[in-house]
N, C-alpha and C. Protein backbone atom coordinates (compact mmCIF):
# COMPACT_ATOMS: atom_id res chain seq x y z
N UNK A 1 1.82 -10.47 -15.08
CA UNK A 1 2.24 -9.29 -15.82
C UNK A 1 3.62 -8.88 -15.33
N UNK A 2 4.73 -8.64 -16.65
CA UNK A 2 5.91 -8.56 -16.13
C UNK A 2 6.41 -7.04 -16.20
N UNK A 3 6.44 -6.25 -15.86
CA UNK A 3 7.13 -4.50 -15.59
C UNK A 3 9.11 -4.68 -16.03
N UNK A 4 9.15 -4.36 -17.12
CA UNK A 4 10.50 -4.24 -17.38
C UNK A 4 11.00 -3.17 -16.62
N UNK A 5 12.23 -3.27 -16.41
CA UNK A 5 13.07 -1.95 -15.22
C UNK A 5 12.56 -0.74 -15.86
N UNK A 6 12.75 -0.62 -16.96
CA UNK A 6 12.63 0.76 -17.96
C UNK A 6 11.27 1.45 -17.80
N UNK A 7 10.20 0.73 -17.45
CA UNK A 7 8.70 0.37 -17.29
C UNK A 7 8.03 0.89 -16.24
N UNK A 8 8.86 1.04 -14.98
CA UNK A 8 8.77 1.55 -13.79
C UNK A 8 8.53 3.02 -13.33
N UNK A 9 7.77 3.55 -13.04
CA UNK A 9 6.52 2.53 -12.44
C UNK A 9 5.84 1.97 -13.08
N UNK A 10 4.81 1.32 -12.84
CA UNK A 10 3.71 0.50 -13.97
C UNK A 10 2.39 1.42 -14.23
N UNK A 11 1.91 1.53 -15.23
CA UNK A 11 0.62 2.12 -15.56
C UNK A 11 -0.19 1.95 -14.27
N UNK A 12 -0.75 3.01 -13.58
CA UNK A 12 -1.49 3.35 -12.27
C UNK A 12 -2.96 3.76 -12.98
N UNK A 13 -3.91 2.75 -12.49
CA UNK A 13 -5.52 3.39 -12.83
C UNK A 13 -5.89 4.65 -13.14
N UNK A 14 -6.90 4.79 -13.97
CA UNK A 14 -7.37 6.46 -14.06
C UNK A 14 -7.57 7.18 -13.06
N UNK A 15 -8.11 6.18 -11.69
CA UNK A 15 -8.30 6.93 -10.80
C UNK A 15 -6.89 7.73 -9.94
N UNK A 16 -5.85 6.94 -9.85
CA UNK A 16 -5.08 6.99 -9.17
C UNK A 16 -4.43 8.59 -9.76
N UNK A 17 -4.11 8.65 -11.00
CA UNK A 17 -3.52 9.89 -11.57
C UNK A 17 -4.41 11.32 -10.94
N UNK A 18 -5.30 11.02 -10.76
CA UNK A 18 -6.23 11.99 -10.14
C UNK A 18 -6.10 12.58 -8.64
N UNK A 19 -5.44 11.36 -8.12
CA UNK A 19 -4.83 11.90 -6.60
C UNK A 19 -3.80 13.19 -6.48
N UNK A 20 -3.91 13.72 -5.31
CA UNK A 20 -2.28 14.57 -4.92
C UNK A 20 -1.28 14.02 -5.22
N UNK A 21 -0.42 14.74 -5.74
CA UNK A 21 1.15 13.57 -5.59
C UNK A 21 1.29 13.73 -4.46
N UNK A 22 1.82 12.31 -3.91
CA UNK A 22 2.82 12.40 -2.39
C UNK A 22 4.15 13.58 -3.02
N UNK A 23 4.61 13.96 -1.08
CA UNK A 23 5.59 14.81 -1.04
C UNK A 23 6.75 13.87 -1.38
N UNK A 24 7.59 14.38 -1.55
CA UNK A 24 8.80 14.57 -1.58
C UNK A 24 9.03 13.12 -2.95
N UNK A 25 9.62 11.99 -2.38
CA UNK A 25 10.35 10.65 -3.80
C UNK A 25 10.68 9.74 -2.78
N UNK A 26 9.49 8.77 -2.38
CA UNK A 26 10.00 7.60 -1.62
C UNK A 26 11.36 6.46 -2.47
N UNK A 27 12.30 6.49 -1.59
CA UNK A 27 13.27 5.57 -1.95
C UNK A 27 13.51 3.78 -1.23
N UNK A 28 12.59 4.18 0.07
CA UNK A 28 12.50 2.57 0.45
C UNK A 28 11.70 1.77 0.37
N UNK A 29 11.55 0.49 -0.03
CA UNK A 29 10.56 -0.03 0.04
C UNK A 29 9.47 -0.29 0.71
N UNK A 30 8.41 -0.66 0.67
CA UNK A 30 6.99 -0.32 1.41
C UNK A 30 8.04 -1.65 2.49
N UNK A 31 6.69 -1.86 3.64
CA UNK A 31 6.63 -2.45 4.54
C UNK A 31 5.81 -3.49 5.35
N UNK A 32 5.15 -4.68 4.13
CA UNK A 32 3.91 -5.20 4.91
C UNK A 32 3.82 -5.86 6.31
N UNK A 33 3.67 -5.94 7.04
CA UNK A 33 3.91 -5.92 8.27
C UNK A 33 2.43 -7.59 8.87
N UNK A 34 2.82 -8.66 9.34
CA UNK A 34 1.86 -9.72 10.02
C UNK A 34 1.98 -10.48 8.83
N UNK A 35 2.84 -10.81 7.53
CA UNK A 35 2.58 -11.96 6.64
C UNK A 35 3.66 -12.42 5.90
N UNK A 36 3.78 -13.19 4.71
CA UNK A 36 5.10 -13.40 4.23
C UNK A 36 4.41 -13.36 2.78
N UNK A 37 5.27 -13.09 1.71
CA UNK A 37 5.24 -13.01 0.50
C UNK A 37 3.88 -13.83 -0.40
N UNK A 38 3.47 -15.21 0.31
CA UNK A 38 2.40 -15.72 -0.12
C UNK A 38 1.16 -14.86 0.15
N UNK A 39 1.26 -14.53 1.53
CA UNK A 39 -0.16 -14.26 2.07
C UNK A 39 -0.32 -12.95 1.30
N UNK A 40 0.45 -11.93 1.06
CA UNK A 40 0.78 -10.57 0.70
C UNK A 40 0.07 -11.00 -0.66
N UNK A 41 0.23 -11.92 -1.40
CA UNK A 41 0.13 -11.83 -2.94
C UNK A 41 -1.01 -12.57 -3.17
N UNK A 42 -1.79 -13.44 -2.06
CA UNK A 42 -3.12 -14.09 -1.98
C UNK A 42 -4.30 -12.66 -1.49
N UNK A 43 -3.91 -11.52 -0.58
CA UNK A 43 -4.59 -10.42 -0.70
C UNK A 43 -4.68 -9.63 -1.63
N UNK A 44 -3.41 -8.98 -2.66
CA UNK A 44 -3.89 -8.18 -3.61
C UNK A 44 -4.69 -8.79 -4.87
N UNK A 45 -4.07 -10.43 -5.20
CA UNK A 45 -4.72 -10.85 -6.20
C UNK A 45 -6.51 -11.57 -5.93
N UNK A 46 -6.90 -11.48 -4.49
CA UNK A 46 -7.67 -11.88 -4.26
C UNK A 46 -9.03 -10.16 -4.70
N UNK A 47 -8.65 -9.02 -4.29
CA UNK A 47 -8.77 -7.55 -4.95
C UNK A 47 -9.04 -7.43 -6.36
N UNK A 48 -7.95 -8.01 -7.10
CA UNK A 48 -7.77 -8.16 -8.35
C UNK A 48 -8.95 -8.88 -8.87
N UNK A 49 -8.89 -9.88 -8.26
CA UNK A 49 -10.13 -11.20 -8.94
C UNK A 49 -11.44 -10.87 -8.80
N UNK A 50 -11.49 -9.92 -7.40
CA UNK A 50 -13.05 -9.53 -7.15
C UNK A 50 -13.38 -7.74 -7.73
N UNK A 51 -12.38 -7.18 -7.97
CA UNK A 51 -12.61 -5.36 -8.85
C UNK A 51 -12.37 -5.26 -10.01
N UNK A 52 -11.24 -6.46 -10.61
CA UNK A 52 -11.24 -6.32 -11.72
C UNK A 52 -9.45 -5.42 -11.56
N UNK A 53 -8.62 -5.51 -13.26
CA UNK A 53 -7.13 -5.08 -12.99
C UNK A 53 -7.39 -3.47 -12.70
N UNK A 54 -8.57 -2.83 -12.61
CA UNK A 54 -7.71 -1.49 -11.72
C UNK A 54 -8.09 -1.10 -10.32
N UNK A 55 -8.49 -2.48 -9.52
CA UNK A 55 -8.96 -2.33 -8.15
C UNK A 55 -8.24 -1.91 -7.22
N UNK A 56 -8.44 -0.92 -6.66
CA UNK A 56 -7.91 -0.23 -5.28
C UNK A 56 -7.74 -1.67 -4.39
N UNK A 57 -7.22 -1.09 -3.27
CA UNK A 57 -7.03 -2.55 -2.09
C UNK A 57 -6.74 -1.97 -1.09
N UNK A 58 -7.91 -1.70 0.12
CA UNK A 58 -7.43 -1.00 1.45
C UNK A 58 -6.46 -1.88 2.31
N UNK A 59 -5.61 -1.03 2.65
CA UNK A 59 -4.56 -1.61 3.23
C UNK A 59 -4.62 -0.47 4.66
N UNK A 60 -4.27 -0.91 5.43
CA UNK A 60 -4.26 -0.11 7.29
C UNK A 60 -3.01 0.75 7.09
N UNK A 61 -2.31 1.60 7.38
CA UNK A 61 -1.44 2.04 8.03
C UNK A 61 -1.21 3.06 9.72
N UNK A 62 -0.37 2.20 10.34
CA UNK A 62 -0.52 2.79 11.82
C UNK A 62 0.99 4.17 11.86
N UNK A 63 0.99 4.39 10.44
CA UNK A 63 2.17 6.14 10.83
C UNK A 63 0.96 7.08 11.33
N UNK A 64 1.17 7.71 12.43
CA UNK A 64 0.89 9.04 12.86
C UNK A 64 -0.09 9.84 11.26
N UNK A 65 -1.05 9.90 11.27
CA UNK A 65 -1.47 11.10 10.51
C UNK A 65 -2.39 12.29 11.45
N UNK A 66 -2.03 13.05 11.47
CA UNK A 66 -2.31 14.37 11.98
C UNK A 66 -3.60 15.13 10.97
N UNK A 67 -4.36 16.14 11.75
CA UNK A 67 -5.43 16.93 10.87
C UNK A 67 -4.48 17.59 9.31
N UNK A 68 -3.09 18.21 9.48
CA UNK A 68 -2.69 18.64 8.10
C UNK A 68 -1.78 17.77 7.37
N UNK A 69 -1.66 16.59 8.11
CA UNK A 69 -0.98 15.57 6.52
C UNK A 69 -1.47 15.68 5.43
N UNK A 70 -1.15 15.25 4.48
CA UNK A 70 -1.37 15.16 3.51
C UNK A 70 -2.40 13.71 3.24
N UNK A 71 -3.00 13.62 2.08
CA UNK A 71 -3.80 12.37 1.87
C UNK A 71 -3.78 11.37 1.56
N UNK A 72 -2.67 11.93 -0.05
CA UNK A 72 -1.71 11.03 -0.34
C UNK A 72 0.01 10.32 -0.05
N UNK A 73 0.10 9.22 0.30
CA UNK A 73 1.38 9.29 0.67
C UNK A 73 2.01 7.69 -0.51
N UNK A 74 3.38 7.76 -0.19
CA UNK A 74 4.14 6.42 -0.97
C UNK A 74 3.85 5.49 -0.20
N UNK A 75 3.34 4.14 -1.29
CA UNK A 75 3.44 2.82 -0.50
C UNK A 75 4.62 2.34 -0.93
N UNK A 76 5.47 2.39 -1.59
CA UNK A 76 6.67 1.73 -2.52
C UNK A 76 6.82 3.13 -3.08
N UNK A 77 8.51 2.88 -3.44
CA UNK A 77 8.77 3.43 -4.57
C UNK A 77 7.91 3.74 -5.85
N UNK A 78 7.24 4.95 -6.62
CA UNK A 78 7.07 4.35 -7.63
C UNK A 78 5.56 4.56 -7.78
N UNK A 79 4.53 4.15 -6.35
CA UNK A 79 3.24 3.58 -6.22
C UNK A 79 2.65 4.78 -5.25
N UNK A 80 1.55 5.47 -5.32
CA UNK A 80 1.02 5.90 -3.85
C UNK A 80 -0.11 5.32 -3.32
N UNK A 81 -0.43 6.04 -2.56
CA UNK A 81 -1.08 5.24 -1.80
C UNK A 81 -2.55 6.51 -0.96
N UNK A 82 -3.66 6.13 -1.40
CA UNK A 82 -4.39 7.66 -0.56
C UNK A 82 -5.28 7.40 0.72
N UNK A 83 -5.80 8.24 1.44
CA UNK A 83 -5.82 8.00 2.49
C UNK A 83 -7.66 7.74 2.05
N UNK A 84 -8.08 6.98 2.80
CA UNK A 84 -9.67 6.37 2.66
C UNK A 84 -10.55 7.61 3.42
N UNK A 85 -9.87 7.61 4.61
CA UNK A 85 -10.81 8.00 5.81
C UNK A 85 -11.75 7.47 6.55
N UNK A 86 -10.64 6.58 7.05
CA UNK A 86 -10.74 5.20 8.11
C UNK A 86 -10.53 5.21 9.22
N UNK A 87 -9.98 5.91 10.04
CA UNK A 87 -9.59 6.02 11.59
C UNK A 87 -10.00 4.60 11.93
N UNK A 88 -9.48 3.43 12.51
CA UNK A 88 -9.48 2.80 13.46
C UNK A 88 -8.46 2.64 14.86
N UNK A 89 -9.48 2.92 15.90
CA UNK A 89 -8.32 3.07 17.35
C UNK A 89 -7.92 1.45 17.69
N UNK A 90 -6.81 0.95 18.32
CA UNK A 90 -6.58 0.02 18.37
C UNK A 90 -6.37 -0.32 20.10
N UNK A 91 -6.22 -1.40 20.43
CA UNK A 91 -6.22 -1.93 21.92
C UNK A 91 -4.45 -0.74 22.43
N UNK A 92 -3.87 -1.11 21.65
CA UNK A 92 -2.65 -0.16 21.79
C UNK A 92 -2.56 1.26 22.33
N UNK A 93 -3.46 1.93 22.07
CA UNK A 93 -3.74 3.69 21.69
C UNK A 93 -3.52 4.07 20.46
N UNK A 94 -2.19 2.96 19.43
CA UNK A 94 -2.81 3.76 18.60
C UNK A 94 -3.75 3.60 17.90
N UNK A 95 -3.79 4.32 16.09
CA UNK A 95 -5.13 4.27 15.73
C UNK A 95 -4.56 3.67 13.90
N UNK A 96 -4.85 2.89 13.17
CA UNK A 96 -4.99 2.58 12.16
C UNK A 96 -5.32 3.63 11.22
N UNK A 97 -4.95 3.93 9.91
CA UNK A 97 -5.52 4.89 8.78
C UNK A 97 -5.95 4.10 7.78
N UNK A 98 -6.85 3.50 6.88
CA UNK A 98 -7.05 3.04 6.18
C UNK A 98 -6.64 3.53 4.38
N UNK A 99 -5.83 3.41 4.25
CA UNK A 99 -5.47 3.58 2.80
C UNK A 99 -5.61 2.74 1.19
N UNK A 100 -5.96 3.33 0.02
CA UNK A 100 -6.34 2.93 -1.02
C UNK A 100 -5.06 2.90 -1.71
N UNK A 101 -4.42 1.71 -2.47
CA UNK A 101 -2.96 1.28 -3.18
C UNK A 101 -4.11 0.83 -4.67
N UNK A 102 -3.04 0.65 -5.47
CA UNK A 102 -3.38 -0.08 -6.50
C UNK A 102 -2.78 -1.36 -6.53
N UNK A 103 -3.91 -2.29 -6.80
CA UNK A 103 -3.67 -3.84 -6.35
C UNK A 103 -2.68 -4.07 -7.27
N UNK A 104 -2.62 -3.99 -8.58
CA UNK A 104 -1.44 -4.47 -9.49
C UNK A 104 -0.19 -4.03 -9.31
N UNK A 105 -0.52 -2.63 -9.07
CA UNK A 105 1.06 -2.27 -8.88
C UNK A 105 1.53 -2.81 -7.43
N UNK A 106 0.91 -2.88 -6.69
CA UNK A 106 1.68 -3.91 -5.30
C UNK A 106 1.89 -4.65 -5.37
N UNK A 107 1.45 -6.17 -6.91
CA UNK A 107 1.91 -7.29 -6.55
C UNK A 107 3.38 -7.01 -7.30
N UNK A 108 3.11 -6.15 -8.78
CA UNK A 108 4.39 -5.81 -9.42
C UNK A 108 5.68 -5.59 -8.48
N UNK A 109 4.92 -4.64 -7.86
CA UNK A 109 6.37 -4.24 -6.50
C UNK A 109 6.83 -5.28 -5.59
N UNK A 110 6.13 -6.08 -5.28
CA UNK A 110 6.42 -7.40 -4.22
C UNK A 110 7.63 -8.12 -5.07
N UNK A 111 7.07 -8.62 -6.67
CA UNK A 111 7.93 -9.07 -7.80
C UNK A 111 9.46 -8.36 -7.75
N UNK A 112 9.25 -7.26 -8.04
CA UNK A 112 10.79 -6.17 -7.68
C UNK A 112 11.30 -6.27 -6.80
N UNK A 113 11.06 -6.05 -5.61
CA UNK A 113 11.47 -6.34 -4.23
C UNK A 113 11.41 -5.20 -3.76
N UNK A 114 9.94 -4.74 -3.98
CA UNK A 114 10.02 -2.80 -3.57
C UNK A 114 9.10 -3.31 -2.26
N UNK A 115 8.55 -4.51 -1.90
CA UNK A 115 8.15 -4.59 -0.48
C UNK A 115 8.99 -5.38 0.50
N UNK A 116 8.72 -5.26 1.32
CA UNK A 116 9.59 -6.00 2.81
C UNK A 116 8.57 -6.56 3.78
N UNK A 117 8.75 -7.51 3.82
CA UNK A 117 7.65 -8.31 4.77
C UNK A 117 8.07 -8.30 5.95
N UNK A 118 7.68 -8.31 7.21
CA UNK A 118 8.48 -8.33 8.32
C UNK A 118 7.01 -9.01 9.12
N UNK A 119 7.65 -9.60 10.08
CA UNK A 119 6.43 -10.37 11.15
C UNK A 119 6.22 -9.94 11.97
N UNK A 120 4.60 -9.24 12.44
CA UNK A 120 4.21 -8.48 13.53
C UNK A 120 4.80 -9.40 14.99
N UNK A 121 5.20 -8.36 15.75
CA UNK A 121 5.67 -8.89 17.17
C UNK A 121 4.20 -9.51 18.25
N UNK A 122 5.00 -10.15 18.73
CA UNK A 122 3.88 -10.86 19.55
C UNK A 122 3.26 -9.72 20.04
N UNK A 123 1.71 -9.39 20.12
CA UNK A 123 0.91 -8.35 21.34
C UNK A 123 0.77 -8.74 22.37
N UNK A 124 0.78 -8.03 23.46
CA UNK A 124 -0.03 -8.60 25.15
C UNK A 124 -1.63 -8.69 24.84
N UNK A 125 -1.71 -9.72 25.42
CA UNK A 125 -3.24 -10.73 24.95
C UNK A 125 -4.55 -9.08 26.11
């Protein structure tokens, strides 16, 4: 499925319109973090294949959320992203948030170049 510029963002699930808007107008692109463009697009379409085109897709995020953040925040330009209510603590201290994206519109955005892949740094074993 191709998203013309004009098109942008792409039609977001029924559910998704139902969320908070995130604050403010993310302008940078998301950030997947431990993979490269294949693996990124073998997880959302693997979502896709098993929910069907308006499947959510938990994705981790390790930003700081505090008791009054907000729920919803930007994964991309364009896309949000809501918070599950996942807490996972990690060997690190910190702690993981588990968040709900919409699988289509993340692979759309990968297509655009509204994500950035970057390779997790080695951890101490």
């Amino acid at each position: 499925m191709d998203v013309p510029p004009r098109d942008w963002p792409p039609p977001l699930p029924l559910v998704v319109t139902s969320w908070p808007p995130p604050r403010g107008v993310k302008v940078a692109p998301a950030r997947w973090v431990g993979g490269d463009a294949p693996q990124f697009r073998a997880f959302f379409e693997a979502v896709l294949r098993d929910g069907g085109e308006d499947a959510l897709a938990r994705i981790w995020n390790d930003a700081p959320r505090g008791p009054g953040a907000r729920l919803t925040r930007w994964f991309c330009p364009g896309v949000p992203m809501h918070a599950s209510g996942e807490p996972v603590p990690q060997r690190d201290g910190r702690t993981r948030h588990g968040f709900l994206v919409p699988a289509r519109a993340a692979l759309l955005a990968l297509e655009r170049g509204l994500v950035v892949r970057r390779v997790r740094p080695v951890e101490d074993a």
